[in-house]
Protein backbone atom coordinates (compact mmCIF):
# COMPACT_ATOMS: atom_id res chain seq x y z
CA UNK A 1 -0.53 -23.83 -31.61
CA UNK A 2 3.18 -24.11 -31.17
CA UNK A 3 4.86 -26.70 -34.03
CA UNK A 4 7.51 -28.72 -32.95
CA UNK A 5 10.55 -27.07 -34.07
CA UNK A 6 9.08 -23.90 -32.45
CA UNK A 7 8.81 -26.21 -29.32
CA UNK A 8 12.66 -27.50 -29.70
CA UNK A 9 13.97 -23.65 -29.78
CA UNK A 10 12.25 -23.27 -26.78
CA UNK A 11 13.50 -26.42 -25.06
CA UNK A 12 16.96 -25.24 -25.99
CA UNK A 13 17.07 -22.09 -25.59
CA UNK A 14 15.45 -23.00 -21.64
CA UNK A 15 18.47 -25.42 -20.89
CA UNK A 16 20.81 -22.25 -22.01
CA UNK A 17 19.38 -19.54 -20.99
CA UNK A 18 18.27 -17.61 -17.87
CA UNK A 19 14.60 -16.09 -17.96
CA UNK A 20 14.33 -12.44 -18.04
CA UNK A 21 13.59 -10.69 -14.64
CA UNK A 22 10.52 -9.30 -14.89
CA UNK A 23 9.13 -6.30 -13.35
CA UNK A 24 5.92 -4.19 -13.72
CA UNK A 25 6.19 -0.09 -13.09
CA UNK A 26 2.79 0.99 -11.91
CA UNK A 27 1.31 4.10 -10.99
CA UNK A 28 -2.14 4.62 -8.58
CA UNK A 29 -2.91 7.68 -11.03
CA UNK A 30 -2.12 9.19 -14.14
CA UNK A 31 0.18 12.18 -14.88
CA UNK A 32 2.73 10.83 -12.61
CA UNK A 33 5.50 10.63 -15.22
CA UNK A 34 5.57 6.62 -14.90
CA UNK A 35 6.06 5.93 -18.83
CA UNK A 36 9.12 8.56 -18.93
CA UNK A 37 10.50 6.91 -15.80
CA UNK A 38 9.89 3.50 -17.63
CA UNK A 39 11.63 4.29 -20.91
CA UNK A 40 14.64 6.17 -19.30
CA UNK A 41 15.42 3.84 -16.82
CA UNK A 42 14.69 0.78 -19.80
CA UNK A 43 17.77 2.85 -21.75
CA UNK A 44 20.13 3.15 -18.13
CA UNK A 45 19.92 -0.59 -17.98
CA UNK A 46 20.55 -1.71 -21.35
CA UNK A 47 23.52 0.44 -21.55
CA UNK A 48 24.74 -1.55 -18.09
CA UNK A 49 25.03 -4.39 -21.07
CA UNK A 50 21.60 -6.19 -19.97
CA UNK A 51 19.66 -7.24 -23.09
CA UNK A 52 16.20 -4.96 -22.26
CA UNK A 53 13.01 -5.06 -23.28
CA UNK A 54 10.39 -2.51 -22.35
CA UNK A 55 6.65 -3.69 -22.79
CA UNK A 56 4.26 -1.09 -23.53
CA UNK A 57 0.92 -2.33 -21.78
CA UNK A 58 -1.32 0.67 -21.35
CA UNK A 59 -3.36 -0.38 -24.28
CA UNK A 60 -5.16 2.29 -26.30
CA UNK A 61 -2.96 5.13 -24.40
CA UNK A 62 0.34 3.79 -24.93
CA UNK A 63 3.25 6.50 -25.74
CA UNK A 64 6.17 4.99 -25.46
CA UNK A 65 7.01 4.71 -29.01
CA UNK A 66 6.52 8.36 -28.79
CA UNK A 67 8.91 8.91 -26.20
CA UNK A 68 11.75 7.07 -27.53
CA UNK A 69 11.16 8.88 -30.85
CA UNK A 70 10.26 5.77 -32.83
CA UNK A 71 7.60 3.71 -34.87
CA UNK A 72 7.00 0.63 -35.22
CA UNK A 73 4.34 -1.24 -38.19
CA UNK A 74 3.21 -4.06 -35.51
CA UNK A 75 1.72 -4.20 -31.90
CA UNK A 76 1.16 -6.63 -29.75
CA UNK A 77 -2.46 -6.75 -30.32
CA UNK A 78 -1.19 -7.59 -34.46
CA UNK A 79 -0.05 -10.93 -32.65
CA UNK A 80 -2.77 -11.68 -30.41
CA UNK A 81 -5.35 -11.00 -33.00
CA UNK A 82 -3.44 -12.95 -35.92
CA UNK A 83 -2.54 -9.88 -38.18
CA UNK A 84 0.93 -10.26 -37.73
CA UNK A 85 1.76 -14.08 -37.11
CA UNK A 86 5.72 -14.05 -36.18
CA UNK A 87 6.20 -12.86 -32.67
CA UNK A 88 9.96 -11.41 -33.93
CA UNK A 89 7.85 -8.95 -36.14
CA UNK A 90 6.08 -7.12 -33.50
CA UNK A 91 9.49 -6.47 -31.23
CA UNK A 92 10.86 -3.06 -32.78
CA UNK A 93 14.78 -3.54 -31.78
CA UNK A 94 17.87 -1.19 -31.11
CA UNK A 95 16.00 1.72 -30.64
CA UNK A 96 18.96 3.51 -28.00
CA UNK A 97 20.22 -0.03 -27.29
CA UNK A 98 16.97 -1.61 -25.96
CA UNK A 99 13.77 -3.42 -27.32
CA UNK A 100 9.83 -2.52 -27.30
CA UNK A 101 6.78 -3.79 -27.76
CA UNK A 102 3.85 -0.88 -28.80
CA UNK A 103 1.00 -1.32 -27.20
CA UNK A 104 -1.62 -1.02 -29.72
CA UNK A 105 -5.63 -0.20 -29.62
CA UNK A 106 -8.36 -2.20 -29.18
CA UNK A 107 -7.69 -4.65 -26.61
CA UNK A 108 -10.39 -6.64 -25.46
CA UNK A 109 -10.81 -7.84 -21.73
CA UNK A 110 -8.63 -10.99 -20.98
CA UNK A 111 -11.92 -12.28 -19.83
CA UNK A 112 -13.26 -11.56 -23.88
CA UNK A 113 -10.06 -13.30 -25.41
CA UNK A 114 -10.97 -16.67 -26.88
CA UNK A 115 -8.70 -19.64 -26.87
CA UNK A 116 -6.43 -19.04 -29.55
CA UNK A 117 -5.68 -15.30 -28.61
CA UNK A 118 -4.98 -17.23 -25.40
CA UNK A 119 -2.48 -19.33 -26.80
CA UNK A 120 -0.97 -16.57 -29.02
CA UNK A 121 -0.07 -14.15 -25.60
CA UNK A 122 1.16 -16.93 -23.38
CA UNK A 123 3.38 -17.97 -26.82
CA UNK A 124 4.59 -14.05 -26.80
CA UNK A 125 5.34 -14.64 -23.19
CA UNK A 126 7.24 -17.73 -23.67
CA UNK A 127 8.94 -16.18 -26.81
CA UNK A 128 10.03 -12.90 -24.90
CA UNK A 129 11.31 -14.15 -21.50
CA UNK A 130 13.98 -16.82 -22.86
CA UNK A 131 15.66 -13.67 -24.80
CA UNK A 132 16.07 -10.91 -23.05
CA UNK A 133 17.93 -9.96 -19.12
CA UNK A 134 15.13 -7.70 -18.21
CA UNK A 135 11.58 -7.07 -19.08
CA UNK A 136 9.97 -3.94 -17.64
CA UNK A 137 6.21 -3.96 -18.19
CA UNK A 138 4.75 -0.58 -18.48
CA UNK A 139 1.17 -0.84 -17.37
CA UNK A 140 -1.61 1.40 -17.80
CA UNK A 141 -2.61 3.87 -14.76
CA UNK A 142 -4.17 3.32 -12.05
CA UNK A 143 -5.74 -0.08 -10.99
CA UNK A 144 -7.97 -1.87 -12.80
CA UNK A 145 -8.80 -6.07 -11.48
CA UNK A 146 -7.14 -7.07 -14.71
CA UNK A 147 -4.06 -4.66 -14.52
CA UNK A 148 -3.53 -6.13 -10.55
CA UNK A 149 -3.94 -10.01 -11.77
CA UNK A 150 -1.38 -9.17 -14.59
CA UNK A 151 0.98 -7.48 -11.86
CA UNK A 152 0.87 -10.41 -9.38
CA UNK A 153 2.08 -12.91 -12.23
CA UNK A 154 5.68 -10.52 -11.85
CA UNK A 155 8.24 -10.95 -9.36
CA UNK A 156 8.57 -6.99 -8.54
CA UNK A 157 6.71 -3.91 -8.63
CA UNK A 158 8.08 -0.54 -9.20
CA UNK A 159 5.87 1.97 -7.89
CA UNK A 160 5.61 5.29 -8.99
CA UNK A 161 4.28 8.32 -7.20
CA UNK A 162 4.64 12.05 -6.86
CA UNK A 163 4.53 14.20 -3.73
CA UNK A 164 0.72 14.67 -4.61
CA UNK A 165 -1.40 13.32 -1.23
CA UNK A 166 -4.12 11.57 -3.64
CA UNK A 167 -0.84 9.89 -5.62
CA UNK A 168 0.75 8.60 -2.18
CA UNK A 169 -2.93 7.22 -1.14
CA UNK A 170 -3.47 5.57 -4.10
CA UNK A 171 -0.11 4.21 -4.52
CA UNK A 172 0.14 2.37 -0.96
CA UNK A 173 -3.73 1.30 -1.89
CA UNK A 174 -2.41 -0.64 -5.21
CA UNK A 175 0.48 -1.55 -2.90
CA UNK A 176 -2.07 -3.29 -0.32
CA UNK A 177 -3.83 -5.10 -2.72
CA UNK A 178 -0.96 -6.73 -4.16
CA UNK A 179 0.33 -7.58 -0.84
CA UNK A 180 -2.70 -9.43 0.55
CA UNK A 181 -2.99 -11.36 -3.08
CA UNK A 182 0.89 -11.94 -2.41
CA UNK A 183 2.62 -10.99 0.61
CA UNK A 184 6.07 -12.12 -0.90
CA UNK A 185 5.82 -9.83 -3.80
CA UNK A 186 8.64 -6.99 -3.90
CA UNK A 187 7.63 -3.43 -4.19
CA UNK A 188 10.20 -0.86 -5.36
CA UNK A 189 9.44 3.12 -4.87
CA UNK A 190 9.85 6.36 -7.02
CA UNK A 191 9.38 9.66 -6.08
CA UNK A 192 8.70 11.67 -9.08
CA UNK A 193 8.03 15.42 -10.10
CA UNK A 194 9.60 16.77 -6.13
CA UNK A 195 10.07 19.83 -6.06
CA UNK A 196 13.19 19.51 -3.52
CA UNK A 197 15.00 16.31 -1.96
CA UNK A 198 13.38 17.03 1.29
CA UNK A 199 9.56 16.97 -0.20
CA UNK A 200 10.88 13.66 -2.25
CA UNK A 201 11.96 11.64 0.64
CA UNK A 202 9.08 12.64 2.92
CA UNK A 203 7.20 11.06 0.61
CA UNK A 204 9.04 7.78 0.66
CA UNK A 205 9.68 8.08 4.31
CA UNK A 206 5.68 8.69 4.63
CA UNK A 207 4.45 5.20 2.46
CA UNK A 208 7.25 3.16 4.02
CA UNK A 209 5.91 3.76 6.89
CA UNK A 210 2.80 3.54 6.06
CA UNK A 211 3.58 -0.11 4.66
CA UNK A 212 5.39 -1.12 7.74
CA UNK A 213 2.83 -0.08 10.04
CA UNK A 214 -0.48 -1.78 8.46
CA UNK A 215 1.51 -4.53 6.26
CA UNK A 216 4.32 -5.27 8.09
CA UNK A 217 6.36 -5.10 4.82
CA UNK A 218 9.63 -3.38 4.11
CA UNK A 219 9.26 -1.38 0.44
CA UNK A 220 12.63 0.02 -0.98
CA UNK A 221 13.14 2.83 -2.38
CA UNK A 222 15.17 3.32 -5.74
CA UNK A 223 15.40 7.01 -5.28
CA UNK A 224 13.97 10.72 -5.91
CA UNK A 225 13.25 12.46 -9.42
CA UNK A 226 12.78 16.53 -9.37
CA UNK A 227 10.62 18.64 -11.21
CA UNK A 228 11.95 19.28 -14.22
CA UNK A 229 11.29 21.26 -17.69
CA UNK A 230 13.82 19.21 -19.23
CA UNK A 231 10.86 16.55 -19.34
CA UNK A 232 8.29 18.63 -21.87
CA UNK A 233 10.87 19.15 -23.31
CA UNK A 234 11.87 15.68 -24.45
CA UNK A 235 8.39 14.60 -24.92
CA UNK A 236 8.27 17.66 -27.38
CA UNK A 237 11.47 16.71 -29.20
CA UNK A 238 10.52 13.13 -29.19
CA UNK A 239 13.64 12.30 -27.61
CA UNK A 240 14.28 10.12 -24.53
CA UNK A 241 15.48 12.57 -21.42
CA UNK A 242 18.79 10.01 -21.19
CA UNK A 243 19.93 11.04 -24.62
CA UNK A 244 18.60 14.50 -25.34
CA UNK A 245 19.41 15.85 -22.12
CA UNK A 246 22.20 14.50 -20.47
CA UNK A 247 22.96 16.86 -17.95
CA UNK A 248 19.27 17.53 -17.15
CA UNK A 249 18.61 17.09 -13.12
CA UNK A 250 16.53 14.58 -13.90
CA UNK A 251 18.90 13.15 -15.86
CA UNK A 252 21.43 12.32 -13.16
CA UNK A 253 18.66 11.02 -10.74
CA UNK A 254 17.61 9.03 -13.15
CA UNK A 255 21.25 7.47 -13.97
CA UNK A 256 21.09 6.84 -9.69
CA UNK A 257 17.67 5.32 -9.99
CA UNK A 258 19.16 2.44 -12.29
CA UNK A 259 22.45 2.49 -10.38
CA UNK A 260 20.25 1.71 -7.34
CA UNK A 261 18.00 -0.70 -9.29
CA UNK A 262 20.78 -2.69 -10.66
CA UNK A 263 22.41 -3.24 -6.85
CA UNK A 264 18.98 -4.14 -5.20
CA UNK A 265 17.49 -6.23 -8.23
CA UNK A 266 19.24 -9.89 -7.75
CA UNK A 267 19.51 -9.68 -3.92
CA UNK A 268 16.52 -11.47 -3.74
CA UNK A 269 15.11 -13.10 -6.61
CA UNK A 270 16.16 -16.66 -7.36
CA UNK A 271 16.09 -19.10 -10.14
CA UNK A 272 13.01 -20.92 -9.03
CA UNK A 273 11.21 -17.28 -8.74
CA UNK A 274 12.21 -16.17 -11.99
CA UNK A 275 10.62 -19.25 -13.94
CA UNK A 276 7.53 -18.92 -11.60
CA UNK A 277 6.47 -16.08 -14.23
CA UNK A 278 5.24 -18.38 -16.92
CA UNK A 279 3.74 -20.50 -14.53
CA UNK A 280 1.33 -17.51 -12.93
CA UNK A 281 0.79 -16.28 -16.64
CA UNK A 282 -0.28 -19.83 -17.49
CA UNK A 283 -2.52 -19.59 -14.08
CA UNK A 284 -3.64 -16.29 -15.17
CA UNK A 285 -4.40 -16.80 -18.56
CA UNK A 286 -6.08 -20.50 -18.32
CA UNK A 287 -8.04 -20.27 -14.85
CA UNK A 288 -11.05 -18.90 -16.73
């Protein structure tokens, strides 16, 4: 449990601060480049001087240490499971200007967490959104019930698919859950791994259409992302595309991607929204 002068930081640091925007970069399958896409676009941001954190929560599979080219002692699942008990420990900082948090192994079901590994994530949650602009979440692929619960406690959704026709159905599938759970909910798009802009933005043009017709929703899209070797690559260099390859194709749609995500992010999203987070993790974590 939380002692009190942990509880008077918090109190303070709530009257001062603004909570992070949080958003949650999904993919309906694997292989769709959605971690790369996360820890580029994490870098874009922070260097736009927002304080960034990127969440790594595809537990057991999680890379994105890897792809940033870094190591860190302490996971999340250290916290939860009492190994490590200062949250500040298991946040690995100033790695290219942002934050992360490594996912770790050997999760349990949210449904298998007892009460005090309860308390100890909704405290990381607490902890984490009072200190940082944005927090991009990360998640695992494809769409487990958990994964989609986790998702609706977020205010936005980035969505990440390829030109692939079992990529697009399963991305406007996650995309339809979420909406019926919460028809409010915000759903950026990425087209990843085109092979030209024309492929890339029929396959936007194809799931917004898609949306509009059978959801009557409107889904922006951030942009278009080529094939590119420059991505093996980085993942074999252990270097973040952003840095090791700065002139790479991918490269520059990925600086447009953030330049896009920055200008649509706080059109929409308003104070009350933004502090809704901890309430739907509370809801989430407590309903049981």
């Amino acid at each position: 449990m939380k002692d009190q002068a942990y509880n008077l930081r918090q109190k303070m640091l709530l009257n001062s601060t603004t909570p992070a925007k949080t958003i949650g970069i999904v993919s309906g399958k694997g292989g769709v480049g959605k971690s790369n896409i996360s820890t580029n676009l994490s870098i874009l941001i922070g260097e736009a001087n927002k304080k960034v954190l990127l969440f790594d929560m595809d537990i057991g599979m999680g890379n994105i240490h890897i792809l940033l080219g870094s190591h860190h002692r302490y996971s999340i699942m250290d916290f939860i499971e009492g190994r490590e008990p200062e949250i500040e420990n298991i946040i690995c900082e100033n790695v290219h200007g942002i934050s992360y948090i490594s996912a770790g192994n050997g999760l349990k079901s949210i449904v298998e967490w007892n009460e005090e590994q309860i308390n100890r994530f909704y405290e990381a949650m607490d902890y984490l959104v009072l200190r940082y602009d944005v927090i991009f979440f990360d998640m695992g692929a494809g769409a487990t019930r958990e994964t989609l619960d986790f998702l609706l406690t977020m205010e936005q959704i980035m969505v990440v698919t390829t030109p692939e026709p079992t990529s697009i159905t399963d991305a406007y599938s996650m995309m339809k859950y979420i909406h019926l759970r919460d028809g409010k909910k915000e759903f950026y798009l990425v087209c990843n791994r085109a092979e030209n802009r024309q492929e890339g933005m029929a396959t936007i043009t194809r799931l917004q259409e898609t949306v509009r017709k059978f959801l009557g929703k409107e889904v922006v899209s951030l942009g278009i992302l080529p094939e590119d070797p420059a991505v093996r690559k980085a993942v074999s260099q252990q270097t973040p595309l952003t840095k090791g390859f700065p002139r790479a194709p991918i490269t520059l749609g990925l600086h447009s991607l953030a330049q896009n995500f920055l200008s649509e992010a706080d059109k929409s999203v308003d104070q009350e929204e933004k502090t809704s987070f901890l309430k739907n993790i509370k809801n989430l974590l407590f309903r049981r």
